[in-house]
Protein backbone atom coordinates (compact mmCIF):
# COMPACT_ATOMS: atom_id res chain seq x y z
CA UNK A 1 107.23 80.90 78.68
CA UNK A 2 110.87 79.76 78.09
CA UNK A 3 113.95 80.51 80.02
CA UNK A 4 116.20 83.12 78.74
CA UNK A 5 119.42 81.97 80.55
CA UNK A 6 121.73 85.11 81.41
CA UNK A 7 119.86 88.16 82.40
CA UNK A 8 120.16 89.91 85.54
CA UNK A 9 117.83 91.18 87.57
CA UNK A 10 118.16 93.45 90.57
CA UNK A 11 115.61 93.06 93.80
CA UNK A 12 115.49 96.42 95.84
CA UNK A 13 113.73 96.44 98.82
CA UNK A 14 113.24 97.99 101.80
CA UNK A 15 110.98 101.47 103.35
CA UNK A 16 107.95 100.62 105.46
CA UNK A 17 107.83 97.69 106.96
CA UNK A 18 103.90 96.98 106.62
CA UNK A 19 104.28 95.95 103.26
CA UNK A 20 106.79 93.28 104.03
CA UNK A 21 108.89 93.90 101.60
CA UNK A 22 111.78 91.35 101.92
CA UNK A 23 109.45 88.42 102.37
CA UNK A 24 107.33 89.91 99.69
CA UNK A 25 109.72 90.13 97.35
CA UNK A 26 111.26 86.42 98.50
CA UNK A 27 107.32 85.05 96.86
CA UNK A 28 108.88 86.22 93.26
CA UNK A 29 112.47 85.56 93.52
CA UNK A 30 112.39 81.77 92.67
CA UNK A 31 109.93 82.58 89.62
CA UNK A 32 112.80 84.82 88.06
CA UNK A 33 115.74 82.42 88.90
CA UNK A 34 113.45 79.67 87.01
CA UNK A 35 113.09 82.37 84.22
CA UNK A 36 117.25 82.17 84.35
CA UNK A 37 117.81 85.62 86.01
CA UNK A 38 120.76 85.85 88.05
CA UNK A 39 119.29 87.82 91.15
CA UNK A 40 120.65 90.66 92.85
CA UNK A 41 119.60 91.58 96.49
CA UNK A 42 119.41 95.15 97.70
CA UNK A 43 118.20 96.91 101.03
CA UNK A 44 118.58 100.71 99.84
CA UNK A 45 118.15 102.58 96.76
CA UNK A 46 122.06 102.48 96.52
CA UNK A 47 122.87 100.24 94.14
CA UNK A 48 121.16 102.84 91.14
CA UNK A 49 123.78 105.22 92.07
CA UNK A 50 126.43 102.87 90.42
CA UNK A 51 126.02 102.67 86.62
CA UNK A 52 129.15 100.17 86.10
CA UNK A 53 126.77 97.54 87.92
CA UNK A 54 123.35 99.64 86.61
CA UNK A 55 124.29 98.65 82.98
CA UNK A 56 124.18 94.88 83.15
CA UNK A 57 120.64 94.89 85.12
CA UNK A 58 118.14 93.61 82.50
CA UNK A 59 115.40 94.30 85.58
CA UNK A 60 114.44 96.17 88.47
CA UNK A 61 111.77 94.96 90.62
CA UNK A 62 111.52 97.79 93.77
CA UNK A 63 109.47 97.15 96.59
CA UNK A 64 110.52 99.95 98.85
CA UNK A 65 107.37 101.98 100.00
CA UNK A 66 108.08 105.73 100.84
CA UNK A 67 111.50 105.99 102.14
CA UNK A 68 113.73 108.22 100.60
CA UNK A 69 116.37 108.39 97.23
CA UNK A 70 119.50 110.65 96.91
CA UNK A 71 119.71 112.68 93.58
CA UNK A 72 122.59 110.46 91.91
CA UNK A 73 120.22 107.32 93.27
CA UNK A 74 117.74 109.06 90.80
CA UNK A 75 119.32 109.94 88.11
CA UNK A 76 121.33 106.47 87.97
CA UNK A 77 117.37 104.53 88.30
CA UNK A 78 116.53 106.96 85.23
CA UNK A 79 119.88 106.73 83.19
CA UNK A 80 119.49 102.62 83.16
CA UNK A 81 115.69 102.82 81.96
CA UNK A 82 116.71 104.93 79.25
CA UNK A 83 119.11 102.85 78.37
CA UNK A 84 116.65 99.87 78.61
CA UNK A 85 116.85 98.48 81.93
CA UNK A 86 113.44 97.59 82.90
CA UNK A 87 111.39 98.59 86.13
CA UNK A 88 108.35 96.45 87.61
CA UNK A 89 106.67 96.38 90.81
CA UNK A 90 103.46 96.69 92.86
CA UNK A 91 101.33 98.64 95.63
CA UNK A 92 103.02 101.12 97.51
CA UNK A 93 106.60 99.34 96.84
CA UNK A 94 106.61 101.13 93.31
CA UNK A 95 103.69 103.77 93.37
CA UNK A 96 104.40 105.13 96.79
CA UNK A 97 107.98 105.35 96.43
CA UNK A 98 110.28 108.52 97.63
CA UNK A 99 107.97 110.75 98.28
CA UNK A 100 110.26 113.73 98.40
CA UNK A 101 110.82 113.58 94.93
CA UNK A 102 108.85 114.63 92.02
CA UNK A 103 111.55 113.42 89.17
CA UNK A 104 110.53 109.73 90.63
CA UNK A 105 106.68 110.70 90.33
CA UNK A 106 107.50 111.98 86.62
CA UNK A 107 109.24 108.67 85.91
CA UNK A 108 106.46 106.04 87.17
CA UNK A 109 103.31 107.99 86.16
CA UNK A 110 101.28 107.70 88.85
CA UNK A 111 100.90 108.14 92.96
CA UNK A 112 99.02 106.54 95.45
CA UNK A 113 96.70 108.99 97.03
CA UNK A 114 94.40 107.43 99.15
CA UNK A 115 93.10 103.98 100.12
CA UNK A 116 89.66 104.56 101.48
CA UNK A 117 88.82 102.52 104.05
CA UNK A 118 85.61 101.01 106.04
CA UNK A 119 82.62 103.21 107.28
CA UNK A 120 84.21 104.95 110.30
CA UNK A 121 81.84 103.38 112.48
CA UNK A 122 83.59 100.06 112.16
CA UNK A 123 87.02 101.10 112.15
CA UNK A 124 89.09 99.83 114.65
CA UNK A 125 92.32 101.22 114.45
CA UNK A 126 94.15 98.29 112.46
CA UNK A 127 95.41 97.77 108.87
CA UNK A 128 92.19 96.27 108.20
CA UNK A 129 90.21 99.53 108.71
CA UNK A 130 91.41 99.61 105.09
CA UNK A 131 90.62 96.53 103.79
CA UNK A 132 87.31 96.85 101.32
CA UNK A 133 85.97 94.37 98.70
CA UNK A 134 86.41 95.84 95.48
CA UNK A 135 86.85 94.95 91.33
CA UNK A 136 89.71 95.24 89.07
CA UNK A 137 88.46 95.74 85.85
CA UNK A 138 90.22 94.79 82.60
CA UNK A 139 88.70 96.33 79.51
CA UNK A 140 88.86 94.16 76.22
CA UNK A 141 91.81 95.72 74.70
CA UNK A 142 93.93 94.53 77.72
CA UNK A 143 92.63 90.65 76.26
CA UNK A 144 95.70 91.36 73.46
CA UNK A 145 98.27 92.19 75.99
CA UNK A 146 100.82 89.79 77.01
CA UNK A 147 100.10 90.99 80.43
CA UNK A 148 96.39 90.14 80.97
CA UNK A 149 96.04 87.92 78.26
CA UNK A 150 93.41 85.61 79.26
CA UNK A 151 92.21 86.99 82.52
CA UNK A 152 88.87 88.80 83.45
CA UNK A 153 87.57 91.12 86.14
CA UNK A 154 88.70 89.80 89.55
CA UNK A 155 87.56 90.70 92.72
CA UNK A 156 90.28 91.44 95.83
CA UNK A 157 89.13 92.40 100.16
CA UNK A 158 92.29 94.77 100.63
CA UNK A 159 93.31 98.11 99.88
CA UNK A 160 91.86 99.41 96.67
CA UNK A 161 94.52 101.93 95.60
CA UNK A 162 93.14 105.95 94.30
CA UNK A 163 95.90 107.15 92.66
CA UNK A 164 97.03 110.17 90.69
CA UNK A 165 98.35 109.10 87.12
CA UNK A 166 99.23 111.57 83.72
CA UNK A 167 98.21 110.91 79.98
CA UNK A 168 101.47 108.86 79.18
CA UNK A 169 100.66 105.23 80.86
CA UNK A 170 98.61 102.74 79.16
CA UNK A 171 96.28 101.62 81.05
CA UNK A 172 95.89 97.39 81.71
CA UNK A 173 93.41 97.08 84.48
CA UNK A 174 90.87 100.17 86.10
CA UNK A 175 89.33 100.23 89.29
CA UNK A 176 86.24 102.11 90.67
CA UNK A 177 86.16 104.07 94.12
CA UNK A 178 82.00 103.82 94.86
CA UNK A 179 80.54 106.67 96.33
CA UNK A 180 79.40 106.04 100.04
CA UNK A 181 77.23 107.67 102.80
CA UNK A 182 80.39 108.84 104.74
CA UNK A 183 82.92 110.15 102.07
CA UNK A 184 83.29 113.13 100.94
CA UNK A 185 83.49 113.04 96.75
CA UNK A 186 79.95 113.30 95.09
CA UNK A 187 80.58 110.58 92.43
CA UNK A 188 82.56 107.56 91.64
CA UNK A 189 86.54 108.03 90.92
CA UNK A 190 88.19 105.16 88.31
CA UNK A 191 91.76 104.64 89.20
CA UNK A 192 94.29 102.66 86.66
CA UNK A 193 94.85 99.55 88.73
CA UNK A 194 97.77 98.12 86.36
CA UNK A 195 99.75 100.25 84.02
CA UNK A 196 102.70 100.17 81.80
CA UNK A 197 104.81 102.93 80.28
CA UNK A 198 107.77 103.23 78.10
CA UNK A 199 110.40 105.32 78.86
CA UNK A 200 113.28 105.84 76.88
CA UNK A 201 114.37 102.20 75.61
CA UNK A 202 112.73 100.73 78.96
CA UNK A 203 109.56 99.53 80.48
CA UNK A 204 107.66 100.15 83.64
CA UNK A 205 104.95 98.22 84.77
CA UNK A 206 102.61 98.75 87.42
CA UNK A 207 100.21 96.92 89.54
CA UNK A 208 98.61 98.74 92.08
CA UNK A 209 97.13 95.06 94.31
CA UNK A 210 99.89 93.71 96.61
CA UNK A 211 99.28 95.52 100.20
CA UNK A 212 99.70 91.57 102.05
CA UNK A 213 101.11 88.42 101.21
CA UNK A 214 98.09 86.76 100.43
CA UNK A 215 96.83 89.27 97.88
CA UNK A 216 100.66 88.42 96.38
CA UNK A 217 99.35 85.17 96.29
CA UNK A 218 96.10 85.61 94.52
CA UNK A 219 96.28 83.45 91.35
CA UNK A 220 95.51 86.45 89.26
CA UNK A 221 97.75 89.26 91.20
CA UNK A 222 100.76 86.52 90.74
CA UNK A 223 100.15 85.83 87.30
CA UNK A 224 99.63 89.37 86.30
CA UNK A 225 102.92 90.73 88.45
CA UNK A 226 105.00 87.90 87.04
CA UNK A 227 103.80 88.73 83.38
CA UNK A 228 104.69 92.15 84.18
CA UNK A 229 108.44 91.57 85.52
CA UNK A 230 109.23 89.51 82.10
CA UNK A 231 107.04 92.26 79.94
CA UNK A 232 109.46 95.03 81.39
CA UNK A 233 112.66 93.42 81.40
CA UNK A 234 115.23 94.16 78.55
């Protein structure tokens, strides 16, 4: 990849704290300065709500998990992907953003749901109740994508994301919920793990790994989230 001195990108972050967002976040930041982006820090949603400084971003990478965003917030975040600002980001930082509002849902394409966790019986009461060994699956079309070129199935111990997603995302990477003696569902539930979608002149992109800093740090999760960032950039 070459540089491409002179775009800017803007780094939101912020919401629940389990996800670590800042230092999260910090793991990618010297990968886009060495791409040549000129990065912006943010701790809120606010800086969507001004489109005088919205209309030079080249890239939004958002790792604020639930939390909440003010209508002109929204509509700014939607006016600039339109326009071709592009959107990137991972786990709950991008799919479990703002809940209270289903504009946001409409824009990204997909919600987490669930993250099913260990048989009850060994739970105890910690993040890692959630933690399960599980597959990402990339099917062969995703070997001609610049985003997953290359890379095979890969297996990850952490959250495996079920998440509700419409028609319009194209679909990079699946994973598959088993069925097991203590849930519920009577068969096995494939969840997009990786997605992209156009909107307007922009891109999104999607990956739904990246609960902890070491599944950040997975050779394939990094590779595949810092493809994604320069796929969805202007």
């Amino acid at each position: 990849m070459t540089d491409d001195h002179g775009r800017k990108a803007l780094v939101v972050r912020g919401g629940w704290e389990g996800h670590a967002p800042v230092a999260a976040t910090e793991l990618f930041i010297p990968f886009l300065e060495k791409q040549g982006f000129e990065v912006h820090r943010a701790d809120s949603p606010a800086p969507y709500a001004d489109p005088g400084f919205m209309a030079d971003v080249d890239l939004i990478v958002q790792c604020y998990t639930m939390g909440t965003i003010e209508p002109a917030e929204l509509n700014g975040l939607r006016a600039a992907i339109e326009s071709g600002t592009g959107l990137a980001g991972w786990h709950g930082g991008i799919a479990d953003s703002f809940r209270n509002s289903s504009d946001y849902l409409h824009l990204i394409g997909g919600q987490f749901a669930c993250h099913p966790g260990k048989d009850p019986a060994e739970c105890e009461g910690s993040q890692a109740d959630n933690y399960v060994p599980y597959t990402v699956n990339l099917p062969p079309e995703a070997g001609d994508h610049p985003i997953t070129a290359g890379l095979a199935d890969f297996g990850l111990v952490t959250e495996q994301y079920w998440v509700l997603t419409d028609d319009y995302i194209d679909v990079l990477a699946t994973t598959t919920q088993k069925v097991r003696p203590w849930d519920p569902w009577h068969r096995e539930v494939t969840s997009p793990a990786i997605w992209t979608r156009r909107w307007g002149s922009g891109r999104i992109f999607v990956a739904t790994p990246g609960h902890s800093l070491d599944v950040l740090q997975d050779e394939n999760v990094r590779t595949i989230i810092e493809r994604g960032m320069l796929w969805a950039s202007r």
